[in-house]
Protein backbone atom coordinates (compact mmCIF):
# COMPACT_ATOMS: atom_id res chain seq x y z
CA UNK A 1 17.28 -16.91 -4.16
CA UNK A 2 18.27 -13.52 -3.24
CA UNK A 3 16.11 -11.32 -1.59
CA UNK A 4 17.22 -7.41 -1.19
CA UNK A 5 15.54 -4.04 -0.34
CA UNK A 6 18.22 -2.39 -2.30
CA UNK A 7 18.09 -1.81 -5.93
CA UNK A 8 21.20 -3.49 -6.81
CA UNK A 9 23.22 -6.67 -5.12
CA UNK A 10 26.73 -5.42 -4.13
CA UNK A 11 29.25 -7.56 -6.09
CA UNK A 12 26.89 -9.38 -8.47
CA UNK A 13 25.52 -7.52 -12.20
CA UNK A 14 21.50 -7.69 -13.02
CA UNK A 15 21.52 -8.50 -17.04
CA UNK A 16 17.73 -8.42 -17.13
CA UNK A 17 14.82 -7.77 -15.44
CA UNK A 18 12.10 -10.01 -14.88
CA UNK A 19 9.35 -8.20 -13.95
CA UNK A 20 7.24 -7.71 -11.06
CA UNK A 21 6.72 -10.16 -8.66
CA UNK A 22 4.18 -10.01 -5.60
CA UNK A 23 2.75 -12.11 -2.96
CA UNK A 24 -0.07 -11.14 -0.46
CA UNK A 25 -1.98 -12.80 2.22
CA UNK A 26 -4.87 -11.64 4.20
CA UNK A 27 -4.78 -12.82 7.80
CA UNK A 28 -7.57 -12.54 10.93
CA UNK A 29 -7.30 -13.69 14.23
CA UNK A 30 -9.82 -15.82 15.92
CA UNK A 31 -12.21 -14.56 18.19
CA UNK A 32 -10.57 -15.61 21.66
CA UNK A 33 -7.69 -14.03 20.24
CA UNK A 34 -9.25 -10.58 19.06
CA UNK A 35 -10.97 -10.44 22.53
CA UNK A 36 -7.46 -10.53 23.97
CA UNK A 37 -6.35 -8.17 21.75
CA UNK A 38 -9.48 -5.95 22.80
CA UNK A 39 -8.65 -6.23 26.72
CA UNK A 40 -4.76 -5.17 25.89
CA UNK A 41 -5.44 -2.07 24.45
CA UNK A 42 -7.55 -1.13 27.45
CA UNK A 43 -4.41 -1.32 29.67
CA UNK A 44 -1.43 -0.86 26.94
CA UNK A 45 1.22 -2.07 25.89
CA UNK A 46 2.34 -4.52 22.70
CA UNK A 47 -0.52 -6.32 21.18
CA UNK A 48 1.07 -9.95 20.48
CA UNK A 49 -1.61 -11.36 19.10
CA UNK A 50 -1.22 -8.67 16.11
CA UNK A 51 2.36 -9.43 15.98
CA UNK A 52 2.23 -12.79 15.94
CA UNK A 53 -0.61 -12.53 13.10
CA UNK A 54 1.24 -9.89 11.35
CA UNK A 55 4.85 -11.99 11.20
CA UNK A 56 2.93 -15.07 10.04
CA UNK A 57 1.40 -12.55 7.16
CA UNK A 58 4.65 -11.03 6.37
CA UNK A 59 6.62 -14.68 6.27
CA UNK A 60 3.83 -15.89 3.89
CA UNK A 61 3.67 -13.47 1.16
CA UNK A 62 7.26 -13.39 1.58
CA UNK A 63 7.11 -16.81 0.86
CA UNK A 64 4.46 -16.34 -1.90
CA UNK A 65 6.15 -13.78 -3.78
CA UNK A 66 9.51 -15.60 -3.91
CA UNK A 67 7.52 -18.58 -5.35
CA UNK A 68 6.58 -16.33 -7.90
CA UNK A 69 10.16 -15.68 -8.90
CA UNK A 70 11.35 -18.96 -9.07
CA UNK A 71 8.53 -19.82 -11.33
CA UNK A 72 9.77 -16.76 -13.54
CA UNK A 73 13.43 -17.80 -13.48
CA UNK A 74 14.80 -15.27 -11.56
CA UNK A 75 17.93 -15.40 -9.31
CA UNK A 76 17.19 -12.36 -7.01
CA UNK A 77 13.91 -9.84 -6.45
CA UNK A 78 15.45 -6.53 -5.76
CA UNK A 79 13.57 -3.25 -3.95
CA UNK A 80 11.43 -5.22 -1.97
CA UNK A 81 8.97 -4.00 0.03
CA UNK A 82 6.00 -4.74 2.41
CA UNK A 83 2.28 -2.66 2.53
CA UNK A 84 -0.05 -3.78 5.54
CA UNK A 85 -3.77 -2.85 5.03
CA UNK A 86 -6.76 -3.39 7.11
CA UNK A 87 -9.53 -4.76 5.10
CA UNK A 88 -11.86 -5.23 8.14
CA UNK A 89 -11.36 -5.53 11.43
CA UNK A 90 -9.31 -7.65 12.94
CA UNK A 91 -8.38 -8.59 9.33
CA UNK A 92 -5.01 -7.59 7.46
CA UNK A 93 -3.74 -8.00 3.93
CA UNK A 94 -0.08 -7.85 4.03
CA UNK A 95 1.60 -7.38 0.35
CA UNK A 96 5.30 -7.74 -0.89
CA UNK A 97 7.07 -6.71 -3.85
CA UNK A 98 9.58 -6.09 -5.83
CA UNK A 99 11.29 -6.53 -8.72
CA UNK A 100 12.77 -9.98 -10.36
CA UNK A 101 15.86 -10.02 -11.95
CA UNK A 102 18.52 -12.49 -13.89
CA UNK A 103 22.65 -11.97 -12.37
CA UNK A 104 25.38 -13.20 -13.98
């Protein structure tokens, strides 16, 4: 499966489109964690327990949304694209989408 932020594959022709395909995950740290978290931003620097949280998120509905094109038959999602949301604290839904296609 292909998997492009453009809107096109260089060398390779879309002959249909699919649809939209998505997949989203909503991820929180643990408590130890978030208190870690907490005491970082009080003296700077990267958060890593946010990035770590927020890769996991991002591989998953990766994952999730490519799932959803196989199931549809498709050979590539073009224009893909990520949206991070806080949905409460310490909590993040990360969403990815784009479009599934057919090549020749």
């Amino acid at each position: 499966m292909i998997i492009v932020s453009t809107p096109d594959i260089p060398g390779r022709t879309i002959t249909q489109s699919l649809g939209l395909v998505r997949g989203n995950t909503i991820r929180a740290k643990h408590v130890g964690k978030d208190i870690l978290a907490s005491l970082r931003m009080l003296v700077g620097g990267e958060i890593k327990e946010y990035t770590e949280m927020l890769t996991e998120a991002r591989n998953e509905a990766l994952l999730r949304m490519k799932q959803e094109a196989t199931s549809a038959g498709a050979d590539a999602v073009v224009n893909v694209r990520f949206v991070t949301s806080q949905v409460m604290a310490g909590a993040a839904e990360l969403l990815a989408y784009g479009t599934a296609v057919k090549l020749d």
